[in-house]
C-alpha atoms as a PDB file:
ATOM      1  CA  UNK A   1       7.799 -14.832  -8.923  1.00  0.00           C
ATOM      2  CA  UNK A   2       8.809 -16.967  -5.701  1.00  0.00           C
ATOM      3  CA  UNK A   3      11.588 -15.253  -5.067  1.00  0.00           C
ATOM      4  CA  UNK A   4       9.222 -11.868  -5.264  1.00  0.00           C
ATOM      5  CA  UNK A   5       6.527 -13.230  -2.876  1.00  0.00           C
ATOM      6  CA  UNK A   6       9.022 -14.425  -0.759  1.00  0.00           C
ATOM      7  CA  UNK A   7      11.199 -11.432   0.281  1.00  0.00           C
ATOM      8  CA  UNK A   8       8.434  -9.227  -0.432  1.00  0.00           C
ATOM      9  CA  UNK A   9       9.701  -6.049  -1.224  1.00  0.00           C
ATOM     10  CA  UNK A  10       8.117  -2.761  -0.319  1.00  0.00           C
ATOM     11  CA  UNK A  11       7.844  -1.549  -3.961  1.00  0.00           C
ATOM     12  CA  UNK A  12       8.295  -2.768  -7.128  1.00  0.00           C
ATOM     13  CA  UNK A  13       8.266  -1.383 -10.421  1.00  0.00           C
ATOM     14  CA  UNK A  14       7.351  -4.820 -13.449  1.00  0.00           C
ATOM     15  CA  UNK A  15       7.442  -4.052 -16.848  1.00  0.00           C
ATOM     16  CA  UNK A  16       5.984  -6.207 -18.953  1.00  0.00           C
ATOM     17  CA  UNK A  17       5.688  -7.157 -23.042  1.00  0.00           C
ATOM     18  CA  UNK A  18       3.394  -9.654 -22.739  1.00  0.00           C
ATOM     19  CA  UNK A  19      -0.535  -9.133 -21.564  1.00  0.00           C
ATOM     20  CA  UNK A  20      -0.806 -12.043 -20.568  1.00  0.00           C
ATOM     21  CA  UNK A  21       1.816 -12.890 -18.195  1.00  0.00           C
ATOM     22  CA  UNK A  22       1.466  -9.634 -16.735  1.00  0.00           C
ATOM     23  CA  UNK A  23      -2.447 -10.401 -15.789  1.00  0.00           C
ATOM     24  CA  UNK A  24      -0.964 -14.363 -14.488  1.00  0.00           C
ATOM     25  CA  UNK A  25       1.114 -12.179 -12.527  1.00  0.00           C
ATOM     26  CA  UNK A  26      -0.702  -9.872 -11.452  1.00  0.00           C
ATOM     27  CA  UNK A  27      -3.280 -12.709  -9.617  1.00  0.00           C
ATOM     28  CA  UNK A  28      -0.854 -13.572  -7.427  1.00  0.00           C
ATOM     29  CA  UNK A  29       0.805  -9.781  -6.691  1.00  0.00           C
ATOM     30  CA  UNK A  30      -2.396  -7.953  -5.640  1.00  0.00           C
ATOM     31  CA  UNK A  31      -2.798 -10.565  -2.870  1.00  0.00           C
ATOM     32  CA  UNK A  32       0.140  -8.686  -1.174  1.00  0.00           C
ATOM     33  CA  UNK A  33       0.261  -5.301  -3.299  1.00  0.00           C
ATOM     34  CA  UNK A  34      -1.313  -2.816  -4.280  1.00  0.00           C
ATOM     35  CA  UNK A  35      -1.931  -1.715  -7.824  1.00  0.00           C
ATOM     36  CA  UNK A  36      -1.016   2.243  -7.709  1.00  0.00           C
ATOM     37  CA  UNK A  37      -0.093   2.694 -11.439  1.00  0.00           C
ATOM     38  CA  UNK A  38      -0.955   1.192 -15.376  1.00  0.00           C
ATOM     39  CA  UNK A  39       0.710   2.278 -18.335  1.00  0.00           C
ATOM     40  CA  UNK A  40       0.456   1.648 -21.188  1.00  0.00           C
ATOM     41  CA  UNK A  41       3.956   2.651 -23.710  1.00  0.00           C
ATOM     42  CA  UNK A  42       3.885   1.975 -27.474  1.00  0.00           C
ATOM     43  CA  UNK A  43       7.245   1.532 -28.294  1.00  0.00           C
ATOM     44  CA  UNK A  44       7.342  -0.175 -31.209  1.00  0.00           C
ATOM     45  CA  UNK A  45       4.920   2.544 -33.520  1.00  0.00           C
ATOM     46  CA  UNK A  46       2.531   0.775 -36.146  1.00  0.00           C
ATOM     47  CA  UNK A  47       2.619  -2.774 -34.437  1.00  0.00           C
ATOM     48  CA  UNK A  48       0.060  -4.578 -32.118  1.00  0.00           C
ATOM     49  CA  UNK A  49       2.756  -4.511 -29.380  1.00  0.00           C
ATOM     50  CA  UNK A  50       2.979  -2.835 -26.545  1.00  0.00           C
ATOM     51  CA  UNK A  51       4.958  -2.692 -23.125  1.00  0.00           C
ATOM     52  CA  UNK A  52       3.132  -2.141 -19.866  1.00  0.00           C
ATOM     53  CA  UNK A  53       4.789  -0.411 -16.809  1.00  0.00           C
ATOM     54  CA  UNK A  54       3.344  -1.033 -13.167  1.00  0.00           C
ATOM     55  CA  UNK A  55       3.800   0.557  -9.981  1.00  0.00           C
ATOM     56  CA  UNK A  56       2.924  -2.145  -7.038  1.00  0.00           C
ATOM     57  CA  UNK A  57       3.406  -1.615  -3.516  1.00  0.00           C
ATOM     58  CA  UNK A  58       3.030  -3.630  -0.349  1.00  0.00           C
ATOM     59  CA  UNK A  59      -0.272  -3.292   1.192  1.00  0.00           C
ATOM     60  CA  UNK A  60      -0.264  -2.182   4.714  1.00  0.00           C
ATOM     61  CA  UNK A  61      -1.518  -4.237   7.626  1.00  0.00           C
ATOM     62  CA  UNK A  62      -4.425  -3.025   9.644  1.00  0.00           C
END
């Protein structure tokens, strides 16, 4: 994550398998991105898990 909100890259996709790490991460991200895209994938059929795939990109300056 420091290495992230250090360089700062223009976009970035994170995928994530764990809810709540992505939500921790996503704190910190959306003070410098935007959130364009959620998803939601079920890979793993009949289970409580699921991955999540978001689209962040750097918010523009005014």
């Amino acid at each position: 994550m420091e290495t992230i909100l250090t360089y700062v890259p223009e976009k970035m996709v994170y995928v994530s398998c764990n809810v709540s790490t992505l939500a921790r991460d996503l704190v910190k991200l959306v003070k410098v991105y935007d959130l364009q895209y959620i998803q939601s994938v079920d890979m793993f059929p009949h289970t409580a898990r699921t991955e999540a795939v978001v689209k962040l990109v750097k918010k523009r300056k005014n």
